[in-house]
C-alpha atoms as a PDB file:
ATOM      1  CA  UNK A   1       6.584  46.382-108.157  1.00  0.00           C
ATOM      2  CA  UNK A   2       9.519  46.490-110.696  1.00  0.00           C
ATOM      3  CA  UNK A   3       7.317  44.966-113.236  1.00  0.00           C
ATOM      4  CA  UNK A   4       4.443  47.661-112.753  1.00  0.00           C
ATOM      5  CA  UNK A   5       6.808  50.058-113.232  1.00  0.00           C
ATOM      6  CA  UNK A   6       8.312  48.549-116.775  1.00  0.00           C
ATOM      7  CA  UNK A   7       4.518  48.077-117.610  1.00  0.00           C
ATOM      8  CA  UNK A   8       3.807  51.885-117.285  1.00  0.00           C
ATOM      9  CA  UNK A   9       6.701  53.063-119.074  1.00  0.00           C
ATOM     10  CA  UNK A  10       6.289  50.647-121.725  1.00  0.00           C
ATOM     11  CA  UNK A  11       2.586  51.877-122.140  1.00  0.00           C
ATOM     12  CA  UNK A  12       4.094  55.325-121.987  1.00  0.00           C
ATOM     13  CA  UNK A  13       6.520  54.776-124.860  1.00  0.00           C
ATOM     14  CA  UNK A  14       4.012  52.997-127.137  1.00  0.00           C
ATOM     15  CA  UNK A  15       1.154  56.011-126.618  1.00  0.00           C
ATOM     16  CA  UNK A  16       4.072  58.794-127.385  1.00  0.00           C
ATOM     17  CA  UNK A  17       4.998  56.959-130.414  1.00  0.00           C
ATOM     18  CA  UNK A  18       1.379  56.332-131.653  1.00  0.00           C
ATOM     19  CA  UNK A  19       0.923  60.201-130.573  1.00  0.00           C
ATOM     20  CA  UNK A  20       4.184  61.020-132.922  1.00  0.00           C
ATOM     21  CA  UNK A  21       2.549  58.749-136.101  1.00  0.00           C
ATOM     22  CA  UNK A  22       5.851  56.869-135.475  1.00  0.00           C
ATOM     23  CA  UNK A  23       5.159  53.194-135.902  1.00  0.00           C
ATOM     24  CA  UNK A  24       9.002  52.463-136.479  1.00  0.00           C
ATOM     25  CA  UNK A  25       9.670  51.892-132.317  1.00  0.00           C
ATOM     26  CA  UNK A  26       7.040  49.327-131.297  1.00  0.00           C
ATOM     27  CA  UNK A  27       7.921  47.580-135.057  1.00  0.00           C
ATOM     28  CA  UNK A  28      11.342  47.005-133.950  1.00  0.00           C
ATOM     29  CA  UNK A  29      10.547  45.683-130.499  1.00  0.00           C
ATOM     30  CA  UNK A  30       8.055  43.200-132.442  1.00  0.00           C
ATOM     31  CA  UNK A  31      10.943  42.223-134.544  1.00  0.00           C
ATOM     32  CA  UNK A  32      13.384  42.235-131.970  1.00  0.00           C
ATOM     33  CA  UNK A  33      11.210  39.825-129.914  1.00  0.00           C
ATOM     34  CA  UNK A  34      10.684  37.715-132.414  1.00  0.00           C
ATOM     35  CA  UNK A  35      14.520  37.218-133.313  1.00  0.00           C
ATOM     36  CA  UNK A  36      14.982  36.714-129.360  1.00  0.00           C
ATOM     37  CA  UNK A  37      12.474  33.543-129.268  1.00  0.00           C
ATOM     38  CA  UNK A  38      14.183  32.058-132.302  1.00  0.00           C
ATOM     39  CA  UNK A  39      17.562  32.516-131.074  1.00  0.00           C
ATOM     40  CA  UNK A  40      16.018  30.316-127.853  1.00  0.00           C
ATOM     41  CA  UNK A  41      14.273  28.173-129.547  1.00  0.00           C
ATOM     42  CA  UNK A  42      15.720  27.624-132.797  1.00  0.00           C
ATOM     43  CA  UNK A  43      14.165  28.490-135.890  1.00  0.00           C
ATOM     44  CA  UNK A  44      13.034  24.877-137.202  1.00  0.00           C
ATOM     45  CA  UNK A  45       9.337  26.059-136.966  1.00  0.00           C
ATOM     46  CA  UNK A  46       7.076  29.513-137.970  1.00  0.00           C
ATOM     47  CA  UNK A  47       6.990  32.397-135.604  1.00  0.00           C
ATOM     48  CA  UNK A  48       4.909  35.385-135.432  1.00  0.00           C
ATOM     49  CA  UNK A  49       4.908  37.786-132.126  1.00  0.00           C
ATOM     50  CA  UNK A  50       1.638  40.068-131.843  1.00  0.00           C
ATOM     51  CA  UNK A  51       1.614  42.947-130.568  1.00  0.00           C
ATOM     52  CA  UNK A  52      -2.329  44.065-128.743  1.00  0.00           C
ATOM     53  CA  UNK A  53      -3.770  46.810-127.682  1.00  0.00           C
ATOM     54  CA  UNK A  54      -4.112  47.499-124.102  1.00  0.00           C
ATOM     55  CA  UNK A  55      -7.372  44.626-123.902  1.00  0.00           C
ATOM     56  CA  UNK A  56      -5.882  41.781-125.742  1.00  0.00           C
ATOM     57  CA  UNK A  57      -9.094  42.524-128.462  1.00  0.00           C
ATOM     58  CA  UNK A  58      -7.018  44.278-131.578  1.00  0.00           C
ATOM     59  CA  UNK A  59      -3.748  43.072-133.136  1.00  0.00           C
ATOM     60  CA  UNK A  60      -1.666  46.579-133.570  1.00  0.00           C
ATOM     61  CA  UNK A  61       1.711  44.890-134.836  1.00  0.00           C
ATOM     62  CA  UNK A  62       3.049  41.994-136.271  1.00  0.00           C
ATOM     63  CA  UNK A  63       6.336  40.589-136.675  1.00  0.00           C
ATOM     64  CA  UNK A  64       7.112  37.063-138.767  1.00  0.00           C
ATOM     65  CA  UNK A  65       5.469  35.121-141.149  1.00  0.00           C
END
């Protein structure tokens, strides 16, 4: 259930900031997850995290090479 609930207000946040014309938010998160998985990983390889719209169809983001 907890995970529903972080889905919705994650959906929430990204609609109000496409709503605002505020792209800076979601950006961040992108980068922020990317930084995240190369802190775990290491960074000896390429990384790029993709953020998709709601149907997996259309890259909105990118963060990384």
């Amino acid at each position: 259930m907890q995970a529903a609930i972080e889905k919705v207000r994650a959906l929430h946040f990204f609609d109000a900031c496409r709503a605002d014309r505020h792209p800076t938010p979601p950006a961040l998160s992108c980068e922020r997850a990317r930084a995240a998985c190369l802190a775990y990983a290491g960074s000896s390889f390429e990384l790029e995290v993709v953020l998709v719209d709601y149907t997996g169809s259309s890259a909105l983001l990118r963060a990384g090479p």
